[in-house]
PDB file of N, CA and C in Angstrom:
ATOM      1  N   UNK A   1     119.837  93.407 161.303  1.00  0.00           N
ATOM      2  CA  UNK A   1     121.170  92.914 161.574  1.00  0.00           C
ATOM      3  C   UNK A   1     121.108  91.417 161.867  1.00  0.00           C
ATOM      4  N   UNK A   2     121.910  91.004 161.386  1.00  0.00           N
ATOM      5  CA  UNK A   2     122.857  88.934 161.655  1.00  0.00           C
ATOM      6  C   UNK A   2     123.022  89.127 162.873  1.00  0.00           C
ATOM      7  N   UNK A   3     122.321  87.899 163.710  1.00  0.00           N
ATOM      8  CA  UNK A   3     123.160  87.868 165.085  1.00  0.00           C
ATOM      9  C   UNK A   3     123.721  86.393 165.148  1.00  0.00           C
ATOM     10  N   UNK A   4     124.743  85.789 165.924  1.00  0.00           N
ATOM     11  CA  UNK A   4     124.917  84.674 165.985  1.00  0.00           C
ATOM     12  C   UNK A   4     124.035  83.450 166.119  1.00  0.00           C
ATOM     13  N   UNK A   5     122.931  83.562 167.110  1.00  0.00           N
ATOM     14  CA  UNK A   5     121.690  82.932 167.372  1.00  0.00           C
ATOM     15  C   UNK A   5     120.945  82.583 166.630  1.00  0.00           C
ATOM     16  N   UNK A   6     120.873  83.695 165.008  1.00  0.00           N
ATOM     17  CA  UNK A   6     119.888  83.581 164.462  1.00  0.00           C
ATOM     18  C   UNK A   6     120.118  81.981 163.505  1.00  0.00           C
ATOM     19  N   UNK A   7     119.297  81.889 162.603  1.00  0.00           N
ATOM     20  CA  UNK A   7     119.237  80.379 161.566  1.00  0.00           C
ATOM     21  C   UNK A   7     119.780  81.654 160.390  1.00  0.00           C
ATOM     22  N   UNK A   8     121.302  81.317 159.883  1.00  0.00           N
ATOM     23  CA  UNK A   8     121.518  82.031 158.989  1.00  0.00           C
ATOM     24  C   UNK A   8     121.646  81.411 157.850  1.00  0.00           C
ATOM     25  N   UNK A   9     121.896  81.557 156.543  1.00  0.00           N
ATOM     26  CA  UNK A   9     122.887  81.307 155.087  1.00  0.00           C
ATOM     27  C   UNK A   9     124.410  82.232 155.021  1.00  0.00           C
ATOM     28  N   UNK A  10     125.291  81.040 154.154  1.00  0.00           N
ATOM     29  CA  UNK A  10     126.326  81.983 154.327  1.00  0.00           C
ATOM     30  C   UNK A  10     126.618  82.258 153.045  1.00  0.00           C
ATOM     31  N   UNK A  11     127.360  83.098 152.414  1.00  0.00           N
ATOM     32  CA  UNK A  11     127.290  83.200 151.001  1.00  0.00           C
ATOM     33  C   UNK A  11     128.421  83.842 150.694  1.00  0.00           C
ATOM     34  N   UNK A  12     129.403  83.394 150.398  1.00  0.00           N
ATOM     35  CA  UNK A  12     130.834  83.182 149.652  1.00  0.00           C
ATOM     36  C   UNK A  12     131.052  84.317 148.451  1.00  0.00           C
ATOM     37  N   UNK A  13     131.807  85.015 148.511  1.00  0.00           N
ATOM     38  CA  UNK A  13     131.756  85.478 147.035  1.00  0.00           C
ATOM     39  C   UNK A  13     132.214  84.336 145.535  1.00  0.00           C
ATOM     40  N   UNK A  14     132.851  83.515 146.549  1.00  0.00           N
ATOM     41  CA  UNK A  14     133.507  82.398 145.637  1.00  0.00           C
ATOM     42  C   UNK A  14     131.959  81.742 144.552  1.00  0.00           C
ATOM     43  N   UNK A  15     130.914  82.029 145.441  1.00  0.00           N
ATOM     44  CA  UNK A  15     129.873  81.280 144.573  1.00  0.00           C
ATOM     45  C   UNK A  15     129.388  82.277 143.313  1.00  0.00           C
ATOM     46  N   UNK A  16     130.034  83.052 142.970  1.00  0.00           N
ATOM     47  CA  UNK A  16     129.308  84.173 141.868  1.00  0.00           C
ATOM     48  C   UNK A  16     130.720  84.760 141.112  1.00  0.00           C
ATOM     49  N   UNK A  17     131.620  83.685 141.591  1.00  0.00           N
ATOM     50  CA  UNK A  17     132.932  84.085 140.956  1.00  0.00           C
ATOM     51  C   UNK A  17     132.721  83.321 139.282  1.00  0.00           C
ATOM     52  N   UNK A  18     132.733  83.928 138.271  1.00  0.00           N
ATOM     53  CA  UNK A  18     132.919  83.866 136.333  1.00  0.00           C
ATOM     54  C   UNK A  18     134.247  82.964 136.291  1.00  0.00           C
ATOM     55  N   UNK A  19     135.039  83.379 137.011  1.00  0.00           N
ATOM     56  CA  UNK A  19     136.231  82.149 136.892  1.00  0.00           C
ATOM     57  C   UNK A  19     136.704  81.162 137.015  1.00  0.00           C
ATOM     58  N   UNK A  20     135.699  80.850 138.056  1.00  0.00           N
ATOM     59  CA  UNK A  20     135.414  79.509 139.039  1.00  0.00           C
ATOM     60  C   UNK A  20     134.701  78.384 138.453  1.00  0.00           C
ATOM     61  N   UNK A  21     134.792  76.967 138.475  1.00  0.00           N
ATOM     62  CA  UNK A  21     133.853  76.418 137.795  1.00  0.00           C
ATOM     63  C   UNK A  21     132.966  75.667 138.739  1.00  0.00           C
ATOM     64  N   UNK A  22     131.797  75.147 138.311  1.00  0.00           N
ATOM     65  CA  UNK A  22     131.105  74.331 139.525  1.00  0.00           C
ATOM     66  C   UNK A  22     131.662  73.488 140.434  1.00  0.00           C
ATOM     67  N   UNK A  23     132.749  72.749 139.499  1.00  0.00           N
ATOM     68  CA  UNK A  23     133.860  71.426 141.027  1.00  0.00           C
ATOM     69  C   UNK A  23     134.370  72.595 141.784  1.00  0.00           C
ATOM     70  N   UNK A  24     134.822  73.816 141.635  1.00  0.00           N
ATOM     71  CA  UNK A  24     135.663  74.609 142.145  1.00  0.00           C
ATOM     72  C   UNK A  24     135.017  75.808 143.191  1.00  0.00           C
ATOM     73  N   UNK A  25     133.564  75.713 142.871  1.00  0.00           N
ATOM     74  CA  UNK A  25     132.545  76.681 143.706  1.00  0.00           C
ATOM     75  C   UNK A  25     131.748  77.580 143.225  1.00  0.00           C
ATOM     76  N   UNK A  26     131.953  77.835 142.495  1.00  0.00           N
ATOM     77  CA  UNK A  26     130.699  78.592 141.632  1.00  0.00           C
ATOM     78  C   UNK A  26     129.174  77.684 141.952  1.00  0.00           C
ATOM     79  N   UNK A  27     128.524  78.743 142.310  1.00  0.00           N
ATOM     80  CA  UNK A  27     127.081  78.107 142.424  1.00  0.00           C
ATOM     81  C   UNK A  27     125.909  78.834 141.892  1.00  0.00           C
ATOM     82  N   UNK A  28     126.097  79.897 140.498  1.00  0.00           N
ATOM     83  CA  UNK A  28     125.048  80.699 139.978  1.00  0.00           C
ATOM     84  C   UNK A  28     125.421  80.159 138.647  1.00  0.00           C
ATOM     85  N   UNK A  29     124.854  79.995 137.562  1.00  0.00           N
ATOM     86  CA  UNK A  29     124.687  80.237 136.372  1.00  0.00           C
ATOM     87  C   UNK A  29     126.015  81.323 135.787  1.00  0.00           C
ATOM     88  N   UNK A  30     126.454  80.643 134.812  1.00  0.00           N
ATOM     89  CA  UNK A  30     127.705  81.312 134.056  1.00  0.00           C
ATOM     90  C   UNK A  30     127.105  82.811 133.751  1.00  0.00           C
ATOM     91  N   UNK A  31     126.221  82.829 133.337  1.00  0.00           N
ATOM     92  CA  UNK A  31     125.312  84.021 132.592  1.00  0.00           C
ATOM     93  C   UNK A  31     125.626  85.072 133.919  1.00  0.00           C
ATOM     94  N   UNK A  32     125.077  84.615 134.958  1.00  0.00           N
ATOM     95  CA  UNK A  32     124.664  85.404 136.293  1.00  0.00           C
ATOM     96  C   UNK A  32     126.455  85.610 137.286  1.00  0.00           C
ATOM     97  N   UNK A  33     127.344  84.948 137.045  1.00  0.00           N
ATOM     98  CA  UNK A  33     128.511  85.182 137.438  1.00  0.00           C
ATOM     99  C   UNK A  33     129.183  86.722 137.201  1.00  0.00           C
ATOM    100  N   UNK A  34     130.047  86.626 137.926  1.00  0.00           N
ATOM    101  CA  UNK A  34     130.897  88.085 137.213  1.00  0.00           C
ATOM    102  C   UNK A  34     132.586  87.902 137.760  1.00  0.00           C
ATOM    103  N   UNK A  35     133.217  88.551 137.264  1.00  0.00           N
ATOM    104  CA  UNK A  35     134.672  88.641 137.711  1.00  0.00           C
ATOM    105  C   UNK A  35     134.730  89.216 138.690  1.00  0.00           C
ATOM    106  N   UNK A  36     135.660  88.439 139.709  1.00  0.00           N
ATOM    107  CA  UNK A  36     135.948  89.549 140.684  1.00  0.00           C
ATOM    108  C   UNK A  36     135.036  89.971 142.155  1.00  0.00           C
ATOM    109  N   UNK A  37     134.167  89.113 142.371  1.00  0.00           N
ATOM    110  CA  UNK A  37     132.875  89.219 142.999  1.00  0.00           C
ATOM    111  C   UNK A  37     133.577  90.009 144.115  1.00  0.00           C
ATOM    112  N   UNK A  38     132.705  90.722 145.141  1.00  0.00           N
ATOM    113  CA  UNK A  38     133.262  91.026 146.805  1.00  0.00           C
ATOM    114  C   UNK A  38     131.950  90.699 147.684  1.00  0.00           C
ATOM    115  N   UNK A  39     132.552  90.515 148.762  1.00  0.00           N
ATOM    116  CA  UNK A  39     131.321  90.385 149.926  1.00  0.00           C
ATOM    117  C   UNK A  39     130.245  91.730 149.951  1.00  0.00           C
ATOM    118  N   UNK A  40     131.188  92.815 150.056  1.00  0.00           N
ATOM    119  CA  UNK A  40     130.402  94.051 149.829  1.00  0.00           C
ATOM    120  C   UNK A  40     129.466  94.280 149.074  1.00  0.00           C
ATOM    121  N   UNK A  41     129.420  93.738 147.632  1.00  0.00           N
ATOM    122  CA  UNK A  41     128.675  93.430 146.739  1.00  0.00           C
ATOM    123  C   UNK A  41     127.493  92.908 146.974  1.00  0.00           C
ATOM    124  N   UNK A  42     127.658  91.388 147.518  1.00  0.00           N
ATOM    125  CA  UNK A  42     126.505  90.765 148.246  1.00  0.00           C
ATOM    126  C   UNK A  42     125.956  91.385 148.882  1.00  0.00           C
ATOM    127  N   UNK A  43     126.547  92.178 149.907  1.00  0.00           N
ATOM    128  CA  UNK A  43     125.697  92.916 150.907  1.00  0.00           C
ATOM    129  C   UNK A  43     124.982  93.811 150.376  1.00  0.00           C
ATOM    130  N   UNK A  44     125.410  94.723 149.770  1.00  0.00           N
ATOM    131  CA  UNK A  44     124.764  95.860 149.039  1.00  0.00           C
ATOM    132  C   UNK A  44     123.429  95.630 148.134  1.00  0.00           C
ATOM    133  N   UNK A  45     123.932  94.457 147.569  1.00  0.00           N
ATOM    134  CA  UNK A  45     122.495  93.640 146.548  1.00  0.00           C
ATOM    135  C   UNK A  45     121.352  92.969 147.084  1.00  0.00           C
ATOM    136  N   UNK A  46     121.478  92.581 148.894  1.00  0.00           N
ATOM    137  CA  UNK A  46     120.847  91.927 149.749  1.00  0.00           C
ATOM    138  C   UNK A  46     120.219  93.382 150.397  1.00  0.00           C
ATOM    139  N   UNK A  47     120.622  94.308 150.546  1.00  0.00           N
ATOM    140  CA  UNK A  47     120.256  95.106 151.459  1.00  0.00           C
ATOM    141  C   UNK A  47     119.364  95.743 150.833  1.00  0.00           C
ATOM    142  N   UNK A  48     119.879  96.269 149.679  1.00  0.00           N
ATOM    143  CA  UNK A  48     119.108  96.911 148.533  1.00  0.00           C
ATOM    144  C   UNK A  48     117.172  96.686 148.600  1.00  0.00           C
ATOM    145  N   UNK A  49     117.472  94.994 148.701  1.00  0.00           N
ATOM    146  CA  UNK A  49     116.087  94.626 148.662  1.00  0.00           C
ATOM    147  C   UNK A  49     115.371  94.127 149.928  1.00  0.00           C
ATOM    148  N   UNK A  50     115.708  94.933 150.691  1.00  0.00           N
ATOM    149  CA  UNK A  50     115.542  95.035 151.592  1.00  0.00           C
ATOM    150  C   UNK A  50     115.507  93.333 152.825  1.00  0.00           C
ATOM    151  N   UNK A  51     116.484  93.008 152.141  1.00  0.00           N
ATOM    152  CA  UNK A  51     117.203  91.667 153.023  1.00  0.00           C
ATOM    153  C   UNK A  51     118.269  91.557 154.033  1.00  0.00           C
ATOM    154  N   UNK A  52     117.777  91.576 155.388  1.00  0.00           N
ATOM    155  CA  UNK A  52     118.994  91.670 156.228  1.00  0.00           C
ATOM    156  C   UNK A  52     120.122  90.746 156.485  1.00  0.00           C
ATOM    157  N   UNK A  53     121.233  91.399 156.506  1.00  0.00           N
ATOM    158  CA  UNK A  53     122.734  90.661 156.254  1.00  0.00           C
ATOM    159  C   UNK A  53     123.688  91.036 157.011  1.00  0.00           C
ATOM    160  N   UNK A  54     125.170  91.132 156.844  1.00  0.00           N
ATOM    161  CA  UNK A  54     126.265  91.601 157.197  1.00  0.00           C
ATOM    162  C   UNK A  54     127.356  90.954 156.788  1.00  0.00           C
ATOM    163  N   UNK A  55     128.654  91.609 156.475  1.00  0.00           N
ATOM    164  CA  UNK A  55     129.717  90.732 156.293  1.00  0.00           C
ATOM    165  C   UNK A  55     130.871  90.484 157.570  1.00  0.00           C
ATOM    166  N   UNK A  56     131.095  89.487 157.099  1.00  0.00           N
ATOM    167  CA  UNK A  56     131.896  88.672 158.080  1.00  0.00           C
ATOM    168  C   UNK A  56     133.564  88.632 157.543  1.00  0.00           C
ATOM    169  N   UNK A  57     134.777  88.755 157.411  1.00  0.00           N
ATOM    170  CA  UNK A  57     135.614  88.842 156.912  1.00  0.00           C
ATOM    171  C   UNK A  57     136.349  87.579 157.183  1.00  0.00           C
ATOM    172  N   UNK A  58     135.653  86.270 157.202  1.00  0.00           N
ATOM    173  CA  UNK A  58     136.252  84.909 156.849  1.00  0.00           C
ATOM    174  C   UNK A  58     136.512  84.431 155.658  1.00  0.00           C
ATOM    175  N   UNK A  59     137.281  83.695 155.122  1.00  0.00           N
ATOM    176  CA  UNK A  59     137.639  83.527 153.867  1.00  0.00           C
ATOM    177  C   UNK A  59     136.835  82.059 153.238  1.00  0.00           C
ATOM    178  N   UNK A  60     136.086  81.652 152.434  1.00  0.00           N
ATOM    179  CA  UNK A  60     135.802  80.431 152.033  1.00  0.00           C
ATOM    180  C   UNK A  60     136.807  79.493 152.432  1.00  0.00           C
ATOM    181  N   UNK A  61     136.359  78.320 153.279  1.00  0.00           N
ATOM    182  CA  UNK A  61     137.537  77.432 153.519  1.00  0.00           C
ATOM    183  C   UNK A  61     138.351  76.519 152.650  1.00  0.00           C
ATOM    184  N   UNK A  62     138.152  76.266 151.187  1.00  0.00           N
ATOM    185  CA  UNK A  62     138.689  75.875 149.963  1.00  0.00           C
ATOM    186  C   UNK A  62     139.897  77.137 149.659  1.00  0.00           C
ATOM    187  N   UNK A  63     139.688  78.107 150.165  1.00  0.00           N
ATOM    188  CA  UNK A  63     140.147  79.455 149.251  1.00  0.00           C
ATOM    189  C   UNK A  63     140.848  79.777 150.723  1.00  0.00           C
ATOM    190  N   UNK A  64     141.364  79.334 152.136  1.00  0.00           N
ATOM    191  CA  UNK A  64     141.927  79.886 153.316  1.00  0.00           C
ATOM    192  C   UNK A  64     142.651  80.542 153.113  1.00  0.00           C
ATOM    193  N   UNK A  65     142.945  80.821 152.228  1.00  0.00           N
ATOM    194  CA  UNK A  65     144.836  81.628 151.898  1.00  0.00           C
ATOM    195  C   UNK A  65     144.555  83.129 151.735  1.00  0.00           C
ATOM    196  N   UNK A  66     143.175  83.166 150.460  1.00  0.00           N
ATOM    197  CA  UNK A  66     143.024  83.994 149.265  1.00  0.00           C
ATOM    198  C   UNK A  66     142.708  85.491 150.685  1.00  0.00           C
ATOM    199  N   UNK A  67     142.260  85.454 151.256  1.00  0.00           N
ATOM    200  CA  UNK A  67     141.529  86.797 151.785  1.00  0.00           C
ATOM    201  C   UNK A  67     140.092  86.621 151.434  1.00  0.00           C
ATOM    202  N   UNK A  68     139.549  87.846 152.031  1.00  0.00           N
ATOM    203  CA  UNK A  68     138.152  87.665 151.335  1.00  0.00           C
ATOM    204  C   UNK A  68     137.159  87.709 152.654  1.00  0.00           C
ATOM    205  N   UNK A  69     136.065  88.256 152.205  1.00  0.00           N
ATOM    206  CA  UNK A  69     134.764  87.595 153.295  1.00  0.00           C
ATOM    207  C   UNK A  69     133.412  87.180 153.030  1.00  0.00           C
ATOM    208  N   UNK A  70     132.481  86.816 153.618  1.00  0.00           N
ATOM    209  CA  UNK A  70     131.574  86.216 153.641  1.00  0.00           C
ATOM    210  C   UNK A  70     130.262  87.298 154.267  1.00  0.00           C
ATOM    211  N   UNK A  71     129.224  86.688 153.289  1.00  0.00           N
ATOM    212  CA  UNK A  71     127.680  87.434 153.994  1.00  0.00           C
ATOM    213  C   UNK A  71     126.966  86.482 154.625  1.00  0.00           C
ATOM    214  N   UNK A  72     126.758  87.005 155.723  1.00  0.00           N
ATOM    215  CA  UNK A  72     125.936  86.000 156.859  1.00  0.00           C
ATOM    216  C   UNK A  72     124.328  86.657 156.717  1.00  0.00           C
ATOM    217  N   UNK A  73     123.390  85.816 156.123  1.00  0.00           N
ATOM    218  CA  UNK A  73     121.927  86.144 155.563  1.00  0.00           C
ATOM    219  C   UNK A  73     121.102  85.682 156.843  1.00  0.00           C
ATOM    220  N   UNK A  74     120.367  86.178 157.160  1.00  0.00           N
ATOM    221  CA  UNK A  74     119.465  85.819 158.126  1.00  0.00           C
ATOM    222  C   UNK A  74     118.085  84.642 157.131  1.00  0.00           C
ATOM    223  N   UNK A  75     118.063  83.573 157.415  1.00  0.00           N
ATOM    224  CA  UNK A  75     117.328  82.789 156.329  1.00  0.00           C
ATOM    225  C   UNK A  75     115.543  83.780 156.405  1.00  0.00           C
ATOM    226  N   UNK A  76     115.619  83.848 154.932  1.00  0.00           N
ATOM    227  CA  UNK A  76     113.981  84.704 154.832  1.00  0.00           C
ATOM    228  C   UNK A  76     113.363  83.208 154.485  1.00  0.00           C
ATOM    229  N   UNK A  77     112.289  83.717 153.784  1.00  0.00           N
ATOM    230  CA  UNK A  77     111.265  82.598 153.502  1.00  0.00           C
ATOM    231  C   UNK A  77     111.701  82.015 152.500  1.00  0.00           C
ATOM    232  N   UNK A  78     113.139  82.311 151.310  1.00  0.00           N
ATOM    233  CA  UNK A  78     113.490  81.543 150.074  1.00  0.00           C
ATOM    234  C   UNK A  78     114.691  80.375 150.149  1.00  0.00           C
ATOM    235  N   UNK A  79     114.989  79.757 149.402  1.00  0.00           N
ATOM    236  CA  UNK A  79     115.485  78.766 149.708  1.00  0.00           C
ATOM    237  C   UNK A  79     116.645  79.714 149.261  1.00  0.00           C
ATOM    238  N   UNK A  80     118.088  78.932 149.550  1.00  0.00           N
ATOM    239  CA  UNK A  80     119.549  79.426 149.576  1.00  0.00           C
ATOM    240  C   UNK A  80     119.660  79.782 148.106  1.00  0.00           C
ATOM    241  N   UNK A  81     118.974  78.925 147.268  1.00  0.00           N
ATOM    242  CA  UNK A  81     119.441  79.216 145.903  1.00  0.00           C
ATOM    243  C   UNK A  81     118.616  80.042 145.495  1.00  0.00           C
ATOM    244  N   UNK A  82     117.419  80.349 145.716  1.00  0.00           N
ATOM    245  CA  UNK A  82     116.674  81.381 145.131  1.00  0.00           C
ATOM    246  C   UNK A  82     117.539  82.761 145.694  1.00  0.00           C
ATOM    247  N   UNK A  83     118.048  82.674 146.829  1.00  0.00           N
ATOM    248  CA  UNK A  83     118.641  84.158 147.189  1.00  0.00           C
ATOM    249  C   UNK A  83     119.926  84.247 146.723  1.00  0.00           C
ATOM    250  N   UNK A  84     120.560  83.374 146.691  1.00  0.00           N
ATOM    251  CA  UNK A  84     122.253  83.654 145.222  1.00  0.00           C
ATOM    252  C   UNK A  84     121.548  83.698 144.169  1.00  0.00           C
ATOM    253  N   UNK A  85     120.454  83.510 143.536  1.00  0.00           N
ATOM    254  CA  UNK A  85     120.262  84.275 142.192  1.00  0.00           C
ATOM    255  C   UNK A  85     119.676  85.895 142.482  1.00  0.00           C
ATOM    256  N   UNK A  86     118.842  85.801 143.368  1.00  0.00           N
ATOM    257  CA  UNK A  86     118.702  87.163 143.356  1.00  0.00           C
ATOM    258  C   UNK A  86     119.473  88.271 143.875  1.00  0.00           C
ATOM    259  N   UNK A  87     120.705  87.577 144.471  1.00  0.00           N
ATOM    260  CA  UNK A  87     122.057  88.509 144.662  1.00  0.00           C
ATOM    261  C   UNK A  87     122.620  88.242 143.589  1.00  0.00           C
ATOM    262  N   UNK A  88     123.020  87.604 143.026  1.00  0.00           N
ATOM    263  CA  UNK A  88     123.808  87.954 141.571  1.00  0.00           C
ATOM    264  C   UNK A  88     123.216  88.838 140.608  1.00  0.00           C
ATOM    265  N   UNK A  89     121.620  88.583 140.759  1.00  0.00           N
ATOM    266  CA  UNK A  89     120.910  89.612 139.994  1.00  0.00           C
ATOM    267  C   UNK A  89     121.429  90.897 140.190  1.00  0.00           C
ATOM    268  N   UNK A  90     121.153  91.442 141.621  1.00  0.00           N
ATOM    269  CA  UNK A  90     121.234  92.540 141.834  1.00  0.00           C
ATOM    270  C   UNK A  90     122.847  93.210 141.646  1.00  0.00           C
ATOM    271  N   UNK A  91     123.788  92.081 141.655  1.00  0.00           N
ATOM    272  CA  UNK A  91     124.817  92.666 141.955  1.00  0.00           C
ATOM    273  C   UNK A  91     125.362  93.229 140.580  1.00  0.00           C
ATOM    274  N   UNK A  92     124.409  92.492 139.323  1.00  0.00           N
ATOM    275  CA  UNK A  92     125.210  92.393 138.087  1.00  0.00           C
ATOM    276  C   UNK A  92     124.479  94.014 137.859  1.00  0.00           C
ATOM    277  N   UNK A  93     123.224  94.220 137.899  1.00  0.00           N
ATOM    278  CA  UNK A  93     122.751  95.241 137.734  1.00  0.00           C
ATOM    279  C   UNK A  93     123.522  97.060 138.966  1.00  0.00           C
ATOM    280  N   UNK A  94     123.636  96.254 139.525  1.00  0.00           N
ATOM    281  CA  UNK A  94     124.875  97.699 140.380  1.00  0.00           C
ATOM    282  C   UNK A  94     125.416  98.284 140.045  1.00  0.00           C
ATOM    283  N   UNK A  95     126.545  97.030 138.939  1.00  0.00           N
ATOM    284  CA  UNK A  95     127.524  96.950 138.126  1.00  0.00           C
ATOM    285  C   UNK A  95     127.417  98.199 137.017  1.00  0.00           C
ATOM    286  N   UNK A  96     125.948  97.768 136.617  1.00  0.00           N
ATOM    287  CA  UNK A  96     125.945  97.967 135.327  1.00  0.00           C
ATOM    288  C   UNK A  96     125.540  99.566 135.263  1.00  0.00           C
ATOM    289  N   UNK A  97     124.555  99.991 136.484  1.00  0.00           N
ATOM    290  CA  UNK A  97     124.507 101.560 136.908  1.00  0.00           C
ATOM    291  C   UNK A  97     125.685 101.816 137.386  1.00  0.00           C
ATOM    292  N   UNK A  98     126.748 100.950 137.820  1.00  0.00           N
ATOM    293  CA  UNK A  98     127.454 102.375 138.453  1.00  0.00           C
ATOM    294  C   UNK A  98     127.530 102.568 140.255  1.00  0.00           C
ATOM    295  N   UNK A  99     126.541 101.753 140.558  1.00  0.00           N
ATOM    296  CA  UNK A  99     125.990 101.825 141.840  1.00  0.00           C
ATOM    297  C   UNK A  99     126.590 100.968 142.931  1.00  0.00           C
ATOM    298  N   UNK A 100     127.565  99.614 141.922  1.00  0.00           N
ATOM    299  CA  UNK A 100     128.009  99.354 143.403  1.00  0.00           C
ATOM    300  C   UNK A 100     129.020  99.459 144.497  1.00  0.00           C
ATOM    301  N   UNK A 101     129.301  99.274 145.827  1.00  0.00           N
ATOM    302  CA  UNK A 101     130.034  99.874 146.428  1.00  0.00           C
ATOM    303  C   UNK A 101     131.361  99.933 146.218  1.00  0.00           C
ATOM    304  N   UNK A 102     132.490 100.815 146.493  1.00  0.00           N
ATOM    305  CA  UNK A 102     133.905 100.514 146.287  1.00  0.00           C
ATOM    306  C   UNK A 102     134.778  99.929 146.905  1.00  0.00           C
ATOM    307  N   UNK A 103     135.265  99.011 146.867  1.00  0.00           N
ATOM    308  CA  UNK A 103     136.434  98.144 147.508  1.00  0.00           C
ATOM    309  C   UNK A 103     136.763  98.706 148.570  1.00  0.00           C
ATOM    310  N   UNK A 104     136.670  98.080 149.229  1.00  0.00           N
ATOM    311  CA  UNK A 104     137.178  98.324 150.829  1.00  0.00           C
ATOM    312  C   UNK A 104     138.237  97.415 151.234  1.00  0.00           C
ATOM    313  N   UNK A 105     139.062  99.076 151.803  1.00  0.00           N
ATOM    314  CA  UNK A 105     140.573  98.236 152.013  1.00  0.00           C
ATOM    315  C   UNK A 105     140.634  97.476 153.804  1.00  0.00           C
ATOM    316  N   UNK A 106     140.814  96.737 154.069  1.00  0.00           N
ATOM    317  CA  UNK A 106     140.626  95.947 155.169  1.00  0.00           C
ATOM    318  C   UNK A 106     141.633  95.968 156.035  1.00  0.00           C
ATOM    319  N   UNK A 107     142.867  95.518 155.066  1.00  0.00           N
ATOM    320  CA  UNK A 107     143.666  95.173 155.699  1.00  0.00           C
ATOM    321  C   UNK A 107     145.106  96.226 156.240  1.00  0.00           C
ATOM    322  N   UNK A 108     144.096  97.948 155.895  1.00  0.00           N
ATOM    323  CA  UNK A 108     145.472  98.711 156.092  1.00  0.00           C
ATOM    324  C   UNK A 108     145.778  99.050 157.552  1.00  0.00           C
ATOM    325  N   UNK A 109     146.723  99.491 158.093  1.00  0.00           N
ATOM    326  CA  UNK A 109     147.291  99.850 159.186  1.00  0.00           C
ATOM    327  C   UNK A 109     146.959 101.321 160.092  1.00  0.00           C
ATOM    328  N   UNK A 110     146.026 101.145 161.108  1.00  0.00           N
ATOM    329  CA  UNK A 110     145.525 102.909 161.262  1.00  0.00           C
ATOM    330  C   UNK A 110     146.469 103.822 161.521  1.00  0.00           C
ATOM    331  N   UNK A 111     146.315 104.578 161.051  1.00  0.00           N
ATOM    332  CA  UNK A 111     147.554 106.215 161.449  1.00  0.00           C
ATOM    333  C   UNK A 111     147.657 105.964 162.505  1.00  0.00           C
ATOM    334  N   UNK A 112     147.381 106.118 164.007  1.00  0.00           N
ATOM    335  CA  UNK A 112     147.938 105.797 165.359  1.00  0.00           C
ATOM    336  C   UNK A 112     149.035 104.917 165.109  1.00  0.00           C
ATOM    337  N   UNK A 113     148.771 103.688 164.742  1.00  0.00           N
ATOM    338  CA  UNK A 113     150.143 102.590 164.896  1.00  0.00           C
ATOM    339  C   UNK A 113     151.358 103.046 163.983  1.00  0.00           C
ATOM    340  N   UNK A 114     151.182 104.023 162.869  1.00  0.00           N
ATOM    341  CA  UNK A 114     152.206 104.244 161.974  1.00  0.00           C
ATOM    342  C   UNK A 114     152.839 105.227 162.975  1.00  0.00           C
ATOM    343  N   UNK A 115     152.231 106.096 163.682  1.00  0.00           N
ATOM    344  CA  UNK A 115     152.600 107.660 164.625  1.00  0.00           C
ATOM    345  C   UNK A 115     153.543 106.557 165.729  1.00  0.00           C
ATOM    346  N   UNK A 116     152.692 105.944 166.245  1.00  0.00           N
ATOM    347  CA  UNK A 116     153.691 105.217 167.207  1.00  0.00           C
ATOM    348  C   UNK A 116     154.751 104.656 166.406  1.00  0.00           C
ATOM    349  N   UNK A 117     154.920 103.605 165.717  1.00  0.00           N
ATOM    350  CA  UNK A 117     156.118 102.980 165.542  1.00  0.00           C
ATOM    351  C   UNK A 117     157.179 104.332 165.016  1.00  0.00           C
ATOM    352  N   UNK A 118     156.985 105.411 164.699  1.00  0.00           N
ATOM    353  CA  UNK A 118     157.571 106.205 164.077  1.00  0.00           C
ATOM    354  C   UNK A 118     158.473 107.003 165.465  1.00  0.00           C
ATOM    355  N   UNK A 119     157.299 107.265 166.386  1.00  0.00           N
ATOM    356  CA  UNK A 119     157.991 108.032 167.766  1.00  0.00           C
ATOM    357  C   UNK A 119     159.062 106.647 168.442  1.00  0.00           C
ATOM    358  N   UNK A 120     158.934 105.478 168.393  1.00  0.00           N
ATOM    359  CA  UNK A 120     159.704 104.362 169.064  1.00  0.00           C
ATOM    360  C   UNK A 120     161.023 104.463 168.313  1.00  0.00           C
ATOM    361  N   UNK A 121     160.912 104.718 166.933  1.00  0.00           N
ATOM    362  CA  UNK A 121     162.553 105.260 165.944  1.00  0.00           C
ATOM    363  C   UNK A 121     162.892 105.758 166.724  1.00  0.00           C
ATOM    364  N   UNK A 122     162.363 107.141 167.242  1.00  0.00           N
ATOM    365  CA  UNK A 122     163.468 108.357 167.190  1.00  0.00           C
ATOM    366  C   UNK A 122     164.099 108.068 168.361  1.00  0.00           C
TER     367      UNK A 122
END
């Protein structure tokens, strides 16, 4: 696990975004990009290989509006860019089994608060 203390990397999905261009944030190779990137993704492709992480649900600060979150990497022995290629690696290959995780909805409302506002109607 990421703790605050530790010397981390942070890693954007914005950097492995296919749509994005380098002035705009992309920081992998067009080849190694994909549509649509998620933090979850990262995580899953970091963890996989046995790299400890976690996501953070801050949004790239270019992108404040969009939603979105961020993987907080605990720095291993590779430099930042060797580990966004080997998360894009992994993530493209997830993809391609089938394997990677499903969208996670964040921002829905838990049944308790729907039960309450519903009993405050009546």
């Amino acid at each position: 696990m990421v703790a605050r203390g530790d010397e981390i990397w942070v890693l954007y999905p914005l950097y492995f975004d296919k749509s994005a261009s380098r002035l705009e944030g992309r920081r992998v190779p067009k080849a190694l990009s994909m549509e649509n990137p998620r933090a979850e993704e990262i995580e899953f492709s970091l963890k996989s290989q046995g790299i400890s992480c976690a996501v953070e649900m801050k949004p790239h600060p270019s992108r404040w509006n969009a939603g979105g979150g961020r993987v907080l990497v605990r720095q291993a022995k590779r430099a930042k860019g060797e580990l966004m290629i080997l998360a894009a690696k992994g993530m493209l290959k997830a993809r391609q089994d089938g394997t990677a995780p499903p969208p996670v909805m964040r921002h829905e409302r838990p049944a308790k608060a729907e039960a309450e506002e519903d009993a405050d109607d009546e």
